[in-house]
Protein backbone atom coordinates (compact mmCIF):
# COMPACT_ATOMS: atom_id res chain seq x y z
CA UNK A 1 5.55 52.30 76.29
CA UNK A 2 9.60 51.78 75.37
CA UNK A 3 12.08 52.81 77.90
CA UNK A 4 14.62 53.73 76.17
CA UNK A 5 18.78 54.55 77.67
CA UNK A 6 20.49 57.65 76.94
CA UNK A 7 24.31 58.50 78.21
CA UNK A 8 25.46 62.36 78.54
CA UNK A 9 28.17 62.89 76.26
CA UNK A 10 28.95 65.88 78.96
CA UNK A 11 29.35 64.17 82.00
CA UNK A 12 28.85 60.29 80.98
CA UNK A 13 25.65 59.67 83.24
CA UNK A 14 23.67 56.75 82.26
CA UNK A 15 19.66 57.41 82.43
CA UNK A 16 16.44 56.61 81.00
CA UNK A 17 13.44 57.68 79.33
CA UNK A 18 9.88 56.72 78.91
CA UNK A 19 8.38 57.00 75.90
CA UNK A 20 5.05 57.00 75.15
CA UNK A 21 5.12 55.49 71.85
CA UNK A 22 8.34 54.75 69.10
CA UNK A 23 6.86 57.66 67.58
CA UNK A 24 7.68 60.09 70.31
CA UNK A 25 10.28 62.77 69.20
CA UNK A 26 11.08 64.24 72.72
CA UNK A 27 13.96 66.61 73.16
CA UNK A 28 16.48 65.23 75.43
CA UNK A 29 18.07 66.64 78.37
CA UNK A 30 20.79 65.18 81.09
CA UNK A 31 19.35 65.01 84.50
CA UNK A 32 22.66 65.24 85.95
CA UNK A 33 24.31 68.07 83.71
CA UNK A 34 21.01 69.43 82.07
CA UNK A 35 22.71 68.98 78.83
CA UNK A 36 21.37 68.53 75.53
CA UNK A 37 24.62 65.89 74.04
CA UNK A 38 23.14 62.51 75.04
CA UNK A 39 22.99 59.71 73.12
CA UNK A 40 20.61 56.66 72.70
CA UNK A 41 22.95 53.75 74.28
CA UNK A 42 21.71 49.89 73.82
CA UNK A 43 20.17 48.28 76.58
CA UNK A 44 21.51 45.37 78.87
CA UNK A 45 18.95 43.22 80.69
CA UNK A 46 19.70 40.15 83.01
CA UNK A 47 17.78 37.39 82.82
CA UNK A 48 16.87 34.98 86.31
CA UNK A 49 18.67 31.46 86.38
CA UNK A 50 18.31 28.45 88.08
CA UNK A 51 21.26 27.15 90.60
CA UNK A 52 23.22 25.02 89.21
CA UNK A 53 22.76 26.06 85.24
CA UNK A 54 25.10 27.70 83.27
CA UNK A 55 24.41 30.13 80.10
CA UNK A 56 24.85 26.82 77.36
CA UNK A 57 21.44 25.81 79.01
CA UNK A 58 19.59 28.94 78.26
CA UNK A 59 18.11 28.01 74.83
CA UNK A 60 18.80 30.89 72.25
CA UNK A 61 15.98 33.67 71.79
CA UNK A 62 15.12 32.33 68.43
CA UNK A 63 14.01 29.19 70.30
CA UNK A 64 12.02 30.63 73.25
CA UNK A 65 10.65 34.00 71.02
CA UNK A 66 8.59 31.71 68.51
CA UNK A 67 5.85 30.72 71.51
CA UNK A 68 5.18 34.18 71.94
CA UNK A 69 4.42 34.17 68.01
């Protein structure tokens, strides 16, 4: 199920939505303003790393995504 980030072109809050499939066509709606001007925003997401490294180490998602192939 995709969890997907909306922002309220209304008020500017930030929220997200669970989707039950990519398929899903749900009608969106602030939960701040109730308003229906939102707009799918792309997703950041931190990733967990060791002391001591620094981002050059991380190898590039090309590299790690092919063992999950």
């Amino acid at each position: 199920m995709p969890i997907y980030e909306f922002r309220c072109k209304n008020c500017k809050k930030v929220f997200e939505v669970l989707f039950r499939s990519r398929d899903e066509n749900l009608k969106i709606f602030c939960p701040g303003c109730r308003s229906e001007k939102t707009e799918k925003i792309f997703s950041v997401f931190g990733s967990k790393m060791e002391k001591g490294m620094s981002s050059s180490d991380v190898p590039p998602c090309a590299a790690t995504c092919k063992q999950f192939s």
